[in-house]
Protein backbone atom coordinates (compact mmCIF):
# COMPACT_ATOMS: atom_id res chain seq x y z
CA UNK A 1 -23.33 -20.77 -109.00
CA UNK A 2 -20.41 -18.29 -108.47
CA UNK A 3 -22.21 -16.63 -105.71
CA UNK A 4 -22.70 -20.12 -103.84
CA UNK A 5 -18.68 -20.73 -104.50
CA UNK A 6 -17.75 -17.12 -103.59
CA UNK A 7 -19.35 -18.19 -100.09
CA UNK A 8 -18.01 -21.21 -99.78
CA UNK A 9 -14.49 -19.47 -100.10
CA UNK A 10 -15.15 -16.88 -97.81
CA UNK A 11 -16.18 -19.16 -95.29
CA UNK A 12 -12.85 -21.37 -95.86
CA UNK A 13 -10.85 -18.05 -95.36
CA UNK A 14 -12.80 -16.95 -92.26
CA UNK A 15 -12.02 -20.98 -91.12
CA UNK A 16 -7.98 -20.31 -92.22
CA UNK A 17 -8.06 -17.44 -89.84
CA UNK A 18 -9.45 -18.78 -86.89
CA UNK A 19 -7.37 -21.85 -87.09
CA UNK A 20 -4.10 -19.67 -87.49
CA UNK A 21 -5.05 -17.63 -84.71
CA UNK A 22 -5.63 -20.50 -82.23
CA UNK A 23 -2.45 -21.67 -83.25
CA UNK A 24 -0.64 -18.30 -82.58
CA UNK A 25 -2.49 -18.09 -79.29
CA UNK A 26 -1.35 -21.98 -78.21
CA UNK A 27 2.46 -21.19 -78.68
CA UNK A 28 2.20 -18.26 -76.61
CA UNK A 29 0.76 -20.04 -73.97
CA UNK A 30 3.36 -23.22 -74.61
CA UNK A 31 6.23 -20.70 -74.02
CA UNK A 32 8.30 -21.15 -71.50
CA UNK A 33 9.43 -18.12 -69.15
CA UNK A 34 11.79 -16.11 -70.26
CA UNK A 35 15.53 -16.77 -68.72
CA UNK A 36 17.08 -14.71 -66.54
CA UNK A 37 20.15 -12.28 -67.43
CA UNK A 38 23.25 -12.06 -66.45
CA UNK A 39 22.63 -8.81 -64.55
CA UNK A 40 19.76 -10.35 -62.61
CA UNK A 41 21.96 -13.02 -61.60
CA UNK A 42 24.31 -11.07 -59.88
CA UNK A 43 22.25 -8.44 -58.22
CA UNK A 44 20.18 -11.36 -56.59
CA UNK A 45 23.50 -13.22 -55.77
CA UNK A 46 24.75 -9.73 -54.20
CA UNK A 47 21.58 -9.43 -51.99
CA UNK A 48 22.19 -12.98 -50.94
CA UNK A 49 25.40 -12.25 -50.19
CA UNK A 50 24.90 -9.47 -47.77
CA UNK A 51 22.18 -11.30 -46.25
CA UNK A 52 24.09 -13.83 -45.25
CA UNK A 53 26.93 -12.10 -44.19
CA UNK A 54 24.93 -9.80 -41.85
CA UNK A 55 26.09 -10.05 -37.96
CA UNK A 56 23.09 -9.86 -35.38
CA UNK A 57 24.49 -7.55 -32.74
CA UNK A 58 23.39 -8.97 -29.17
CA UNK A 59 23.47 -6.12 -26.72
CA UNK A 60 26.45 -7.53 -24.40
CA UNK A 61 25.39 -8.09 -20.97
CA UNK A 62 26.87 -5.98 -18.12
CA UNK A 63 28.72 -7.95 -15.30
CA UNK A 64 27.88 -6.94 -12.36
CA UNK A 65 31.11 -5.83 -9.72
CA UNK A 66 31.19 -7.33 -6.44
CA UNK A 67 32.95 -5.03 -3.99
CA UNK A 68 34.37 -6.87 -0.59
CA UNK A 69 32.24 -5.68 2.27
CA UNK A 70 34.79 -3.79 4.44
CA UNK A 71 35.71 -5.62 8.33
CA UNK A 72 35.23 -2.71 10.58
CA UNK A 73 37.31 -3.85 13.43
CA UNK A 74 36.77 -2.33 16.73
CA UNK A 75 38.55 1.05 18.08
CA UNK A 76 40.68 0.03 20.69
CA UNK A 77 43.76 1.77 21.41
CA UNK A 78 47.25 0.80 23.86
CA UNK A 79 49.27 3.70 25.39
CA UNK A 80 52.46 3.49 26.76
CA UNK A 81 52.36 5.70 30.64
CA UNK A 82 54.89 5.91 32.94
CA UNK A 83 57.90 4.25 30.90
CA UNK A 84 58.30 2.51 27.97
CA UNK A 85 56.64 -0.85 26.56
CA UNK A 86 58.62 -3.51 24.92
CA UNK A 87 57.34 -4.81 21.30
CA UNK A 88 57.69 -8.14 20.90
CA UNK A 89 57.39 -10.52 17.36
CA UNK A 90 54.84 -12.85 19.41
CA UNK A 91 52.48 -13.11 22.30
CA UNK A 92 55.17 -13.60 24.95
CA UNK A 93 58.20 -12.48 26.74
CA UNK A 94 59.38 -15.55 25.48
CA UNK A 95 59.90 -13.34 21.95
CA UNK A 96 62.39 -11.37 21.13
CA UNK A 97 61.66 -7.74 21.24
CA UNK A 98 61.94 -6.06 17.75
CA UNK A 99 60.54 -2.42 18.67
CA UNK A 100 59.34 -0.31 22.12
CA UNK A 101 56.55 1.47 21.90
CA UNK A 102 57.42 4.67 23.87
CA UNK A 103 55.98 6.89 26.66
CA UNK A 104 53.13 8.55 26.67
CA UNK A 105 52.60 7.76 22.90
CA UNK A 106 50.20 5.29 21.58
CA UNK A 107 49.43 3.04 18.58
CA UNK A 108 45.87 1.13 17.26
CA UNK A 109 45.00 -2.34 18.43
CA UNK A 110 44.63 -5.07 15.51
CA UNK A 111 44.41 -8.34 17.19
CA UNK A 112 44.51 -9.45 20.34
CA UNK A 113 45.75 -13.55 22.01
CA UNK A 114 43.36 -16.19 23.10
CA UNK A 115 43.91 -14.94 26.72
CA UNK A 116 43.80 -11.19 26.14
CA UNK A 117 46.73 -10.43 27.70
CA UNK A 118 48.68 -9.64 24.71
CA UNK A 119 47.28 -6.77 21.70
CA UNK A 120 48.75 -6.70 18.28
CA UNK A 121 49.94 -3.21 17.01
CA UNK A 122 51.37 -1.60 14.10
CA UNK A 123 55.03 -1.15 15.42
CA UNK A 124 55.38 3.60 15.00
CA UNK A 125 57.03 4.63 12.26
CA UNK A 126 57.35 1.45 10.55
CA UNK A 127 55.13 -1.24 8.35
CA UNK A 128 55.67 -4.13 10.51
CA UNK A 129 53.34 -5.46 13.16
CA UNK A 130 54.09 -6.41 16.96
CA UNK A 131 52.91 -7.30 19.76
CA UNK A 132 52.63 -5.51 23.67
CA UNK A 133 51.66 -6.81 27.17
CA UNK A 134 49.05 -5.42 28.79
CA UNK A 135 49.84 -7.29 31.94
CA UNK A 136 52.20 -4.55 33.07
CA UNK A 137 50.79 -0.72 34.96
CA UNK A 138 52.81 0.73 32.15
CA UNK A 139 50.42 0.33 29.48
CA UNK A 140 46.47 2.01 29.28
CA UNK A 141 44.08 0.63 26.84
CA UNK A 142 40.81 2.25 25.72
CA UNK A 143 37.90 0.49 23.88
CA UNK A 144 36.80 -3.18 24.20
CA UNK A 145 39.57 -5.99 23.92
CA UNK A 146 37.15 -8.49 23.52
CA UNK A 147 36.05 -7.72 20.78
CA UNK A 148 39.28 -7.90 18.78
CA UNK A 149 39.68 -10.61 16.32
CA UNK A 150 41.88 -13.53 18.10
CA UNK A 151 45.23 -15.17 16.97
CA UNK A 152 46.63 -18.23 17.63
CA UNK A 153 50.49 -18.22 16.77
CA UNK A 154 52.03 -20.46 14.90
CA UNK A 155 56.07 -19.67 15.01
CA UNK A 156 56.61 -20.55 18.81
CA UNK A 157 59.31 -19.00 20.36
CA UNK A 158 62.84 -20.66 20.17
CA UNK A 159 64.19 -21.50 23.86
CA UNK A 160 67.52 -18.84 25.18
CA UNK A 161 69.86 -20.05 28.15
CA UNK A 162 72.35 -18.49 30.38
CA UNK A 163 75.06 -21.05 31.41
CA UNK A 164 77.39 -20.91 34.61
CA UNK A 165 81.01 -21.94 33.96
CA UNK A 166 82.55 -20.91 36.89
CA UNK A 167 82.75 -22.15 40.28
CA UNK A 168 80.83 -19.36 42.22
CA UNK A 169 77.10 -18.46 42.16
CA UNK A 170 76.19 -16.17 40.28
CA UNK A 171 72.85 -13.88 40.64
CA UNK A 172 71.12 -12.59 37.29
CA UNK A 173 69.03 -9.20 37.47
CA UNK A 174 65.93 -8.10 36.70
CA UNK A 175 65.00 -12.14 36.72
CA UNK A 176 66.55 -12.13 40.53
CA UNK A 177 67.67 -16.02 39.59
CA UNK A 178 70.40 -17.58 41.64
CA UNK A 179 72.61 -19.65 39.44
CA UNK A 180 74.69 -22.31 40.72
CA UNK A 181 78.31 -22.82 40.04
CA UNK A 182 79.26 -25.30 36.97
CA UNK A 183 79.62 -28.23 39.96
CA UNK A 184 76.15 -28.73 40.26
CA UNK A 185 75.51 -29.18 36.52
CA UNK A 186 72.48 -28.91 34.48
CA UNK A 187 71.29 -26.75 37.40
CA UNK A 188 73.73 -23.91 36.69
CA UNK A 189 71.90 -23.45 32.94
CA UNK A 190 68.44 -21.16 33.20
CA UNK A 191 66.38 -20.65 30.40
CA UNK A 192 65.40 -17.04 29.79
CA UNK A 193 63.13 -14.54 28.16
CA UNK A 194 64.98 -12.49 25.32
CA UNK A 195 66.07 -9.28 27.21
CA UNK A 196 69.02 -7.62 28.96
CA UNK A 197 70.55 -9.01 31.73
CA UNK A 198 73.22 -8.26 34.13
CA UNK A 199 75.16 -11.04 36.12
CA UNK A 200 76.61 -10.51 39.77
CA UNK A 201 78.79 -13.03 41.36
CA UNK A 202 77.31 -13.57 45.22
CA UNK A 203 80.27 -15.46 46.12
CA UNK A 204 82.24 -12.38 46.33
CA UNK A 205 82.07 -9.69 48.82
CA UNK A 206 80.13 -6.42 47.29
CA UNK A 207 78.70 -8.87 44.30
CA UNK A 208 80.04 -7.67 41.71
CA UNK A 209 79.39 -7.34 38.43
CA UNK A 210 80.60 -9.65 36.27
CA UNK A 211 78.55 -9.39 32.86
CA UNK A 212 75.93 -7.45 31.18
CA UNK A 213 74.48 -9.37 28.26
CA UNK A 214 71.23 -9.29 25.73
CA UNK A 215 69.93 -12.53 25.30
CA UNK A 216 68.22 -13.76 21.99
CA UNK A 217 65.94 -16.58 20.76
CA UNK A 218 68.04 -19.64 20.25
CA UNK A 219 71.23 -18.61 22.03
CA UNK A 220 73.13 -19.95 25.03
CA UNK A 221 75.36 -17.37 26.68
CA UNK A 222 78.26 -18.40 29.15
CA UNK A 223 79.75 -17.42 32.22
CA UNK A 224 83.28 -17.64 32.29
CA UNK A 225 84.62 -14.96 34.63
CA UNK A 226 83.60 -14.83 38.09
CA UNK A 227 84.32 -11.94 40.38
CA UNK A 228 87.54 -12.52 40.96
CA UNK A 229 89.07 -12.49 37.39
CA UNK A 230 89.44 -16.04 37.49
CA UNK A 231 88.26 -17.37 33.92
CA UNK A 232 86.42 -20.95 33.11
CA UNK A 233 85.65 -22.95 30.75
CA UNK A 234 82.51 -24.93 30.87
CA UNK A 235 82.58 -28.34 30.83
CA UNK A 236 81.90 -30.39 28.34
CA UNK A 237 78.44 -32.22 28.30
């Protein structure tokens, strides 16, 4: 009899056992995970940190410079032989002169007119540009004008007269013009190229000379002396 309950408690205690350790076993595996710490927290919010604050460097791209392709213009070159060339701000005699370009020296060809006759040139010795006949045996050019660059101007010349006041002709060198006297008005006004002039009165014996005067764009220059001393005024228009 004591045998039979001596197994029948060891058999409750082996039971007690196994149920406590299933139990042990079954909050273990209920359990949730463990929370993180403080210092977890802030090393993973410090690797977020630089993460996101990382910059992607893009290699930077190059640009490319564009040089201007150099205009080669062609070698042509005006000499002045025999005497001296007038330099002129335009394509005309109608221009005043504002430079000479002198014997035997010469000066490179930039441009050249629609009708060739005229070559744009650095004036010597100076910055400014001009421009010189070539319609003339005093200049020489070498290399090919046609194959300047043209220019068309666009300042036109403004018109210069001489006026007669008196009542004798008068003749005006180089421009060998005959000028009537102020009684056959407008004829006794000429318009002229800017230059130097000299005035002779052909009403006198021996013509003489009865002004020397350098005419300019836009002026009108009178004649009020004739070769006899006698002075005039010129009428008014």
């Amino acid at each position: 009899m004591i045998n039979r309950l001596q197994k029948q408690r060891s058999r409750f205690t082996i039971l007690l056992c196994v149920t406590l350790l299933q139990a042990c076993v079954q909050v273990r595996l209920d359990t949730p995970a463990a929370l993180p710490t403080a210092q977890n927290i802030e090393k993973i919010a410090a690797e977020d940190q630089a993460t996101s604050t990382t910059q992607i460097e893009m290699p930077s791209a190059t640009p490319t410079e564009i040089f201007p392709t150099p205009t080669l213009l062609p070698k042509v070159k005006i000499s002045a032989i025999k005497g001296n060339l007038f330099i002129r701000r335009g394509p005309d005699l109608a221009y005043n002169p504002i430079g000479v370009l002198y014997k035997d020296t010469s000066a490179p060809v930039l441009k050249r007119d629609i009708l060739s006759k005229w070559l744009q040139i650095v004036i010597p010795n100076s910055d400014k540009m001009g421009w010189v006949s070539i319609q003339t045996n005093y200049s020489n050019v070498v290399g090919e004008v046609k194959d300047l660059p043209e220019f068309t101007p666009t300042d036109w010349p403004v018109p210069a007269y001489l006026r007669n006041c008196t009542h004798h002709q008068m003749y005006i060198l180089p421009s060998e013009i005959i000028l009537p006297s102020s009684y056959q008005t407008p004829e006794n006004e000429v318009w002229l190229y800017p230059g130097s002039y000299s005035v002779q009165d052909l009403d006198v014996p021996g013509e003489p000379n009865v002004l020397d005067v350098n005419i300019r764009e836009g002026t009108t220059v009178d004649i009020h002396d004739d070769g006899l001393g006698e002075h005039r005024k010129c009428p008014i228009p």
